[in-house]
C-alpha atoms as a PDB file:
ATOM      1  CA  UNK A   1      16.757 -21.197  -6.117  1.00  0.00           C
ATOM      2  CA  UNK A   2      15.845 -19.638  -2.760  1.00  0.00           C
ATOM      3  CA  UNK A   3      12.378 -17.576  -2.510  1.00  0.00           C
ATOM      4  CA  UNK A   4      12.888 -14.586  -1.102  1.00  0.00           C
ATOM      5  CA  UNK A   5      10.182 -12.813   1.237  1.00  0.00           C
ATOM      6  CA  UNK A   6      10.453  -9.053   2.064  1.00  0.00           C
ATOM      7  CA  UNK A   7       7.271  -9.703   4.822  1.00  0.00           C
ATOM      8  CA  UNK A   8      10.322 -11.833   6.897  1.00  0.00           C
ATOM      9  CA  UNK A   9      13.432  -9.960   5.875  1.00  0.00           C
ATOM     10  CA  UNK A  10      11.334  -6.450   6.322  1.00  0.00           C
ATOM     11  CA  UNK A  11       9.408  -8.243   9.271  1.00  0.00           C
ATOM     12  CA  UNK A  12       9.387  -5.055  11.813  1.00  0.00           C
ATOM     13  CA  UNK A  13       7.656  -3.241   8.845  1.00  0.00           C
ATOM     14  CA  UNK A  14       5.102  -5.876   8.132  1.00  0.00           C
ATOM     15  CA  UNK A  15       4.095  -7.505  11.063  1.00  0.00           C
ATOM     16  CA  UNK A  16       4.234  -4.471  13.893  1.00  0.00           C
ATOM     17  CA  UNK A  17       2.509  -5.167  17.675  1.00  0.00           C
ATOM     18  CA  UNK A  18      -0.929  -4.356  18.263  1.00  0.00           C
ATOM     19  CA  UNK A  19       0.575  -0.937  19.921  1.00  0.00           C
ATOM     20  CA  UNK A  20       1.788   1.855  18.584  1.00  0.00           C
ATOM     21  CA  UNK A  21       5.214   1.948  17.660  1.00  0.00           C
ATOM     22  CA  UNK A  22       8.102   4.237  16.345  1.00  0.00           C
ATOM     23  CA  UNK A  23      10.084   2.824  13.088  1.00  0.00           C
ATOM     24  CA  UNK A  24      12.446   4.556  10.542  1.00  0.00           C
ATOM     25  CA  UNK A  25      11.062   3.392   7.002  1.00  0.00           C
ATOM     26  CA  UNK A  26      13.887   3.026   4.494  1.00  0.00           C
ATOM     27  CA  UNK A  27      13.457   4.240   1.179  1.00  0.00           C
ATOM     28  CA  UNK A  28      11.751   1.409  -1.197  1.00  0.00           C
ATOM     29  CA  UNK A  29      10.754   0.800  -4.975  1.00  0.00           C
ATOM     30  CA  UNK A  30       6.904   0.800  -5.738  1.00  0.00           C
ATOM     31  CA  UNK A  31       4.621   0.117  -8.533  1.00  0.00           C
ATOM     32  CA  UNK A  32       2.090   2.887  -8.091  1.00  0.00           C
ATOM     33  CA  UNK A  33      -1.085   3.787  -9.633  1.00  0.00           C
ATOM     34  CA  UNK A  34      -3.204   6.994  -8.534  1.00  0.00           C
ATOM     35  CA  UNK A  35      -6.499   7.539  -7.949  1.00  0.00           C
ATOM     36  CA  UNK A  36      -9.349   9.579  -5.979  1.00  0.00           C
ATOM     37  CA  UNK A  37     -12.036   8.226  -4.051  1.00  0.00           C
ATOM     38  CA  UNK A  38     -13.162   5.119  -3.068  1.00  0.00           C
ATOM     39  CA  UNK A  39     -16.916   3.715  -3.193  1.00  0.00           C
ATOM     40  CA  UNK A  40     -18.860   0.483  -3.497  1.00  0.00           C
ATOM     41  CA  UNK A  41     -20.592  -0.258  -6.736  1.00  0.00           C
ATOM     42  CA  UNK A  42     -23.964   0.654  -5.602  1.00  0.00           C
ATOM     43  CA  UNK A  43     -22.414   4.535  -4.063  1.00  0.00           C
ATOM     44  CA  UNK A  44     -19.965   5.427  -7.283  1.00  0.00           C
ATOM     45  CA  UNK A  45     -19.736   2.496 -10.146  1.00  0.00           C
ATOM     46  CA  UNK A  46     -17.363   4.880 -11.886  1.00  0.00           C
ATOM     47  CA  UNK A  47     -14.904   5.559  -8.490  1.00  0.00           C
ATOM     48  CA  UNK A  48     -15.250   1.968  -7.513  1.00  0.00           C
ATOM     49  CA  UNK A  49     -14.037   0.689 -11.279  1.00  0.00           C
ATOM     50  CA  UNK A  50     -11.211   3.181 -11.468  1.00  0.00           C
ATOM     51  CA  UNK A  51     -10.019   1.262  -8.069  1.00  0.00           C
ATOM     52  CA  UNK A  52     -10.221  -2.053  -8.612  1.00  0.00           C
ATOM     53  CA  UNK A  53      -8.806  -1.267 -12.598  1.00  0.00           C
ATOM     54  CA  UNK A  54      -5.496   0.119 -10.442  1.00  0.00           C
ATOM     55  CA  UNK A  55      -5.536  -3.135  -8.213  1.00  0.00           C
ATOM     56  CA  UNK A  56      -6.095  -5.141 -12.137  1.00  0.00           C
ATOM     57  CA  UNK A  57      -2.701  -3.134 -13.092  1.00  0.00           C
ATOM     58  CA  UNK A  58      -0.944  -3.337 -10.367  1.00  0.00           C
ATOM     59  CA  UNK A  59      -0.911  -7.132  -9.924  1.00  0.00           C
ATOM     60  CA  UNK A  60      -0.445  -7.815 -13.393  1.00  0.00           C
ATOM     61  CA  UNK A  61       2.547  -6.095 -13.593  1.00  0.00           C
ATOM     62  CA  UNK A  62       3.854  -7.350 -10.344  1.00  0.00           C
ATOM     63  CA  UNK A  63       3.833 -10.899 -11.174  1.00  0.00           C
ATOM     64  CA  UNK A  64       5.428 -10.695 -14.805  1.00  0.00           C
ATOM     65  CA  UNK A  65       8.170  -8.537 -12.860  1.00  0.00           C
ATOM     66  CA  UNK A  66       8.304 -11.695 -10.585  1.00  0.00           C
ATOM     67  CA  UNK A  67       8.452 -14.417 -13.461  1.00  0.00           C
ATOM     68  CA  UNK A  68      11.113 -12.058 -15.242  1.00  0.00           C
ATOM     69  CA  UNK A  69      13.399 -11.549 -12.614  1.00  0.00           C
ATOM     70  CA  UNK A  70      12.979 -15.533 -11.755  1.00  0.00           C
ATOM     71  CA  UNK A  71      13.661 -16.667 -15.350  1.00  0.00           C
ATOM     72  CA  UNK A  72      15.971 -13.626 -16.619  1.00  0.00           C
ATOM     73  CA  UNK A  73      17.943 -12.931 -13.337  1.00  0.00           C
ATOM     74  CA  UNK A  74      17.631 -16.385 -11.366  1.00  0.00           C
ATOM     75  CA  UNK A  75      16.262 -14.286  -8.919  1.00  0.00           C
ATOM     76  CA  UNK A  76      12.884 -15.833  -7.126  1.00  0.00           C
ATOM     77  CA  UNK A  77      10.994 -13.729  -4.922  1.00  0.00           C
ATOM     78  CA  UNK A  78       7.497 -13.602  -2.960  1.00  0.00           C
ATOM     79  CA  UNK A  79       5.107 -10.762  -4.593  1.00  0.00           C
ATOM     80  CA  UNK A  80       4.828  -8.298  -1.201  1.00  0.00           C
ATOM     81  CA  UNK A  81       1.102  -7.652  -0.603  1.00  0.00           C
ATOM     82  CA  UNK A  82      -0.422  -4.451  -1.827  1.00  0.00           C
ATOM     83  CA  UNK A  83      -0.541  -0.939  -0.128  1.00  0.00           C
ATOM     84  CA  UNK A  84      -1.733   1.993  -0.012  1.00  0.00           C
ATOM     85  CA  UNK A  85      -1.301   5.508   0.592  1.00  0.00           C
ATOM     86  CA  UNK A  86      -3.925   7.784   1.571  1.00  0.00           C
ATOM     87  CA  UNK A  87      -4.574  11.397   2.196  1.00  0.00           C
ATOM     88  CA  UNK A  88      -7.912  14.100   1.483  1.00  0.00           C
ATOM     89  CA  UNK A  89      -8.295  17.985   1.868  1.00  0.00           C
ATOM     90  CA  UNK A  90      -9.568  17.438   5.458  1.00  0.00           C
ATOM     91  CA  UNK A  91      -7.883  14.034   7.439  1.00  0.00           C
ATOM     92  CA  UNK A  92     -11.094  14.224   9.446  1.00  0.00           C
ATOM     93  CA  UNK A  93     -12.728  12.373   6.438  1.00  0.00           C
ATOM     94  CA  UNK A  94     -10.840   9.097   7.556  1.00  0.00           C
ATOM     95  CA  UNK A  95     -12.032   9.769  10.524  1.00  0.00           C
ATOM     96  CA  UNK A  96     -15.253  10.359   9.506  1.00  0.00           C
ATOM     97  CA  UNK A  97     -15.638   7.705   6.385  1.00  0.00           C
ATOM     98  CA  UNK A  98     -16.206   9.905   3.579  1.00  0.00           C
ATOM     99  CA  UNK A  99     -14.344   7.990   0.905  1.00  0.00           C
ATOM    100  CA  UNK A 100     -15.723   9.455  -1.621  1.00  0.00           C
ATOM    101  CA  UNK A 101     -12.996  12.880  -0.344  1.00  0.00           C
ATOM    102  CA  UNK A 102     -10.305  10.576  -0.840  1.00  0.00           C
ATOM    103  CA  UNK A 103      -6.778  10.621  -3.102  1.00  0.00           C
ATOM    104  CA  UNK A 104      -4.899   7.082  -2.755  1.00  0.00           C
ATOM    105  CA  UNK A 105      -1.782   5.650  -4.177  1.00  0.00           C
ATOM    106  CA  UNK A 106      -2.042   2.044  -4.526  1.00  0.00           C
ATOM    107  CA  UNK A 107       1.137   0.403  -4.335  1.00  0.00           C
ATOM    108  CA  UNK A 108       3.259  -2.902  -4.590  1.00  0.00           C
ATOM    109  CA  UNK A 109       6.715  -3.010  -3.468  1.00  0.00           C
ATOM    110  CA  UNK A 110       9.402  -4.547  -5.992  1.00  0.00           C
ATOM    111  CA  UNK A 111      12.970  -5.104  -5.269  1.00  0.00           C
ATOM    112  CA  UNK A 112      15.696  -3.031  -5.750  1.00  0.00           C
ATOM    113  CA  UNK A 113      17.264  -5.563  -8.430  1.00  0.00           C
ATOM    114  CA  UNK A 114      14.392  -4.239 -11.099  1.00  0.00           C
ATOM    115  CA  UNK A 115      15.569  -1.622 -12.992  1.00  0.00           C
ATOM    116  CA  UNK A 116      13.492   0.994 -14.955  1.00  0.00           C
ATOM    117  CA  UNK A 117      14.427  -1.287 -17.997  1.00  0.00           C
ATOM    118  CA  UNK A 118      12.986  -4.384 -16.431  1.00  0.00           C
ATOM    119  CA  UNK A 119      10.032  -2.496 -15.379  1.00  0.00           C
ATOM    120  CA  UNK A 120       9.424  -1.446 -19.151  1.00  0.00           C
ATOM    121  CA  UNK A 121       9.728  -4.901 -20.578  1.00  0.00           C
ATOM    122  CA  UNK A 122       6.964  -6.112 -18.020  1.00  0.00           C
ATOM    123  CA  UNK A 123       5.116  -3.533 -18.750  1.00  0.00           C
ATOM    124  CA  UNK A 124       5.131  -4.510 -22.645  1.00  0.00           C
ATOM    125  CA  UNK A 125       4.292  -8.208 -22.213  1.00  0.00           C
ATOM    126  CA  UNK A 126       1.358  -7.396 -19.999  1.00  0.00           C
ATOM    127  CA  UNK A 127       0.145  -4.656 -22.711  1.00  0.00           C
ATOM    128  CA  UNK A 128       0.475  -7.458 -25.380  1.00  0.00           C
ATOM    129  CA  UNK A 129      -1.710  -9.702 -23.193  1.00  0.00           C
ATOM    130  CA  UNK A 130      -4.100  -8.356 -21.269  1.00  0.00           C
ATOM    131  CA  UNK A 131      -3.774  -4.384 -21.600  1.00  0.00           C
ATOM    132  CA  UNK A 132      -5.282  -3.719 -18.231  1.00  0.00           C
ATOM    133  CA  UNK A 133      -6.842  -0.593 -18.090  1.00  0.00           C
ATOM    134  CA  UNK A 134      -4.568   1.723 -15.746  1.00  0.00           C
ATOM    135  CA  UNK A 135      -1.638   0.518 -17.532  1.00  0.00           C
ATOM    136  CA  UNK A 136      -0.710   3.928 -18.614  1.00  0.00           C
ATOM    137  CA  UNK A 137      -0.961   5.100 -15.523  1.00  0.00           C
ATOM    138  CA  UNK A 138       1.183   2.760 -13.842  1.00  0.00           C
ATOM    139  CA  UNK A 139       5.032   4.292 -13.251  1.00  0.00           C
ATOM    140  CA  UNK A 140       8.171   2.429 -10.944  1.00  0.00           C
ATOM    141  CA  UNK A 141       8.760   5.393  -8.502  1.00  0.00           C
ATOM    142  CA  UNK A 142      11.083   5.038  -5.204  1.00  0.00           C
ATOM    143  CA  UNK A 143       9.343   6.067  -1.901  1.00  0.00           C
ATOM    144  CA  UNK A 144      11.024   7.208   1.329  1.00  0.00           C
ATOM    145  CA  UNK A 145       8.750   7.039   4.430  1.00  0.00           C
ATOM    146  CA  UNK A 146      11.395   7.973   7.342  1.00  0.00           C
ATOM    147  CA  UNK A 147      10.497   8.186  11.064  1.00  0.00           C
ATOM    148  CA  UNK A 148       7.197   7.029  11.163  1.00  0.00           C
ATOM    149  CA  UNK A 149       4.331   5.386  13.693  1.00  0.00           C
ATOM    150  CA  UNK A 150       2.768   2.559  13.130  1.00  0.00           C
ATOM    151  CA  UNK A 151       0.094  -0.360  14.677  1.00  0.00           C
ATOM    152  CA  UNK A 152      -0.763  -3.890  13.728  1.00  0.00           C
ATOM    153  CA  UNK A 153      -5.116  -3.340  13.055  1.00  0.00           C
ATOM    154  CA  UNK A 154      -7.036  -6.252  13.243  1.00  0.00           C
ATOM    155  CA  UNK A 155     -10.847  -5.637  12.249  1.00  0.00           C
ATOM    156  CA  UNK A 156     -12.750  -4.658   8.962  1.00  0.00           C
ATOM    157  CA  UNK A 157     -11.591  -1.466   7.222  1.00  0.00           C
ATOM    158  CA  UNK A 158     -13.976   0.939   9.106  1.00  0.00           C
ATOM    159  CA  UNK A 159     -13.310  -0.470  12.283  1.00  0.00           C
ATOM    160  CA  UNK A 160      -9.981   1.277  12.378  1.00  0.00           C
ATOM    161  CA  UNK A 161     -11.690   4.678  12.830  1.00  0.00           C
ATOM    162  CA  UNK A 162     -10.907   4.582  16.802  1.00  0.00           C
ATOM    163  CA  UNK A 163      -7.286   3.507  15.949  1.00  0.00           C
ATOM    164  CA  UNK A 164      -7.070   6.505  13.988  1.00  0.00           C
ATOM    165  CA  UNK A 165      -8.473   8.956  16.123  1.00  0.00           C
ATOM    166  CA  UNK A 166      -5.842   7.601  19.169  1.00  0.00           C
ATOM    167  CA  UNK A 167      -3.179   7.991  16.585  1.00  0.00           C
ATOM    168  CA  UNK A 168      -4.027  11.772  15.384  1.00  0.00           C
ATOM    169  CA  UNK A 169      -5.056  13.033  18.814  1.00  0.00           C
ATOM    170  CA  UNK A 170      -3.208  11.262  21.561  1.00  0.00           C
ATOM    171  CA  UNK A 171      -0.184   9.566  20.643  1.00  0.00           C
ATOM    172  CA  UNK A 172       1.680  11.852  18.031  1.00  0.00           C
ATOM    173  CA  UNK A 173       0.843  14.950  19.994  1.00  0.00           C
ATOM    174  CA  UNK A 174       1.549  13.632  23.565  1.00  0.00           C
ATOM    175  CA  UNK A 175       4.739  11.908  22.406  1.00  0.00           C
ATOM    176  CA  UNK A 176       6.015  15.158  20.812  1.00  0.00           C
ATOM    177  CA  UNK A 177       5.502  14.292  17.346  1.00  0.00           C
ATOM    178  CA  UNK A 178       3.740  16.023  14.341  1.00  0.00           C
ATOM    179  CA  UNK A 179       1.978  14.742  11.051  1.00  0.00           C
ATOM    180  CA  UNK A 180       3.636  15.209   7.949  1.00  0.00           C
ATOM    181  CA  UNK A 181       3.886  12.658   4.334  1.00  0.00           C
ATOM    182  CA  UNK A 182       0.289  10.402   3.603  1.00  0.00           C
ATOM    183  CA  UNK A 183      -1.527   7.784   5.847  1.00  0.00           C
ATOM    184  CA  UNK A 184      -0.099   4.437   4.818  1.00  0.00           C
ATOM    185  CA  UNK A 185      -2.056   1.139   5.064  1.00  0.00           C
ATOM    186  CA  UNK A 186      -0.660  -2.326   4.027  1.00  0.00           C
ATOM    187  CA  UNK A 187      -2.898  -5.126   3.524  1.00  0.00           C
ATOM    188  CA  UNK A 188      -1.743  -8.322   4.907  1.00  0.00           C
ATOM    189  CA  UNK A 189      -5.035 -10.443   4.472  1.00  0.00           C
ATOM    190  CA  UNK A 190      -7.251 -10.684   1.162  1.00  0.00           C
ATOM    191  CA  UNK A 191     -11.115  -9.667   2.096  1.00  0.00           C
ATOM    192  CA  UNK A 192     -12.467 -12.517  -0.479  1.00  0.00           C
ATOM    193  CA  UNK A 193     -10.954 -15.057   1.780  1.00  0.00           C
ATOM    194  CA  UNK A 194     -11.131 -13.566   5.284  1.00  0.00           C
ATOM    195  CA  UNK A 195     -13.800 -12.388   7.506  1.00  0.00           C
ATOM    196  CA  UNK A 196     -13.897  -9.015   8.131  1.00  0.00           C
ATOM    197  CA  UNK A 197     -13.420  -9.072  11.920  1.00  0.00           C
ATOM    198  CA  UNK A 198     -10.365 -11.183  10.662  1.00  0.00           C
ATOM    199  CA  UNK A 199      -8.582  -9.234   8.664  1.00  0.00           C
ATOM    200  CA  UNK A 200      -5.014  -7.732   9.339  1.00  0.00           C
ATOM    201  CA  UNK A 201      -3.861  -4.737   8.492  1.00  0.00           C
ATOM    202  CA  UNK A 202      -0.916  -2.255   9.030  1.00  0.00           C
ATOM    203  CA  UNK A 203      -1.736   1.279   9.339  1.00  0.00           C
ATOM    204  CA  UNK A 204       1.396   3.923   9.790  1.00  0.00           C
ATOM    205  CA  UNK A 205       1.691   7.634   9.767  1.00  0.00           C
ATOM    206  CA  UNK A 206       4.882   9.670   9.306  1.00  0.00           C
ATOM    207  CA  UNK A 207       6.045  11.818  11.234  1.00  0.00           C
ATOM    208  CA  UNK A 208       8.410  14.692  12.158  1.00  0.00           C
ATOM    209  CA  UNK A 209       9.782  15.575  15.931  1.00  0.00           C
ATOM    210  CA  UNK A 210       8.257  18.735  16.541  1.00  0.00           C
END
């Protein structure tokens, strides 16, 4: 049975050059859990529980979707890593680094193949199991990104504040583009395993022509 991976099929989505560049997102299938703010235990234990409860969720849903569409529809795929959407009151927070001003969608794309149905059933065998805490919140939403920039980041997480800045205040403006939908980031490397300095990470920003 062949494996399929969306990080080669999708490859001009998931692996961008270390410059900015224009894509067209198509529109995808998530499993998405909300949440606000974003902390370390010692800053928030209560913001920094609710996020790693959504990541909990999120995976454990993703890989019974996996093993049912595997055993149910012969249908094998790799698990695409996770991502996020992000967006506050003021964008000069990301900027800035106040996390704790922060609304995120944490997200893991599934193929088209899994239906509402299938999503339902998974959702019921992890409840029997392991009832992670932001089950209930978790819902099977499609997400359309459109014309969009977007950079290959390769640093820790707070390293890609003068990415950011470039993005906002030189490149969309000078190249005749506004802002619009959430800051996206997709998270290529896992930051148990890989040094910070190390780590890769897609960051993208919609856009409209202005």
């Amino acid at each position: 049975m062949e494996k399929v991976d969306f990080k080669k099929i999708l490859k001009h989505l998931y692996a961008p050059k270390r410059k900015f560049e224009i894509v067209d997102v198509p529109e995808m299938q998530f499993l998405m859990v909300d949440g606000h703010g974003l902390a370390s235990v010692e800053d928030d234990p209560e913001i920094a529980q609710c996020y790693e409860q959504a990541l909990e969720t999120l995976y454990a849903v993703a890989y019974k979707l996996k093993f049912i569409s595997k055993i149910n529809l012969e249908k094998d795929y790799v698990v695409p890593p996770l991502e996020g959407l992000w967006w506050a009151d003021d964008m000069n927070t990301f900027i800035t680094r106040e996390k704790t001003a922060w609304d995120w969608t944490m997200m893991i794309m599934v193929p088209e193949w899994i239906t509402q149905d299938i999503f339902e059933k998974a959702v019921a065998e992890v409840r029997k199991k392991k009832a992670p805490a932001s089950l209930d919140k978790l819902r099977l939403e499609p997400y359309h990104e459109g014309l969009s920039v977007q950079i290959m980041h390769i640093g820790s997480y707070d390293d890609e504040t003068p990415v950011l800045a470039k993005l906002h205040s030189e490149f969309i403006p000078k190249n005749g583009y506004a802002m619009t939908g959430k800051h996206h980031e997709i998270y290529l490397s896992d930051p148990r395993k890989v040094a910070p300095e190390k780590l890769k990470t897609v960051l993208r920003q919609p856009v409209k022509k202005q």
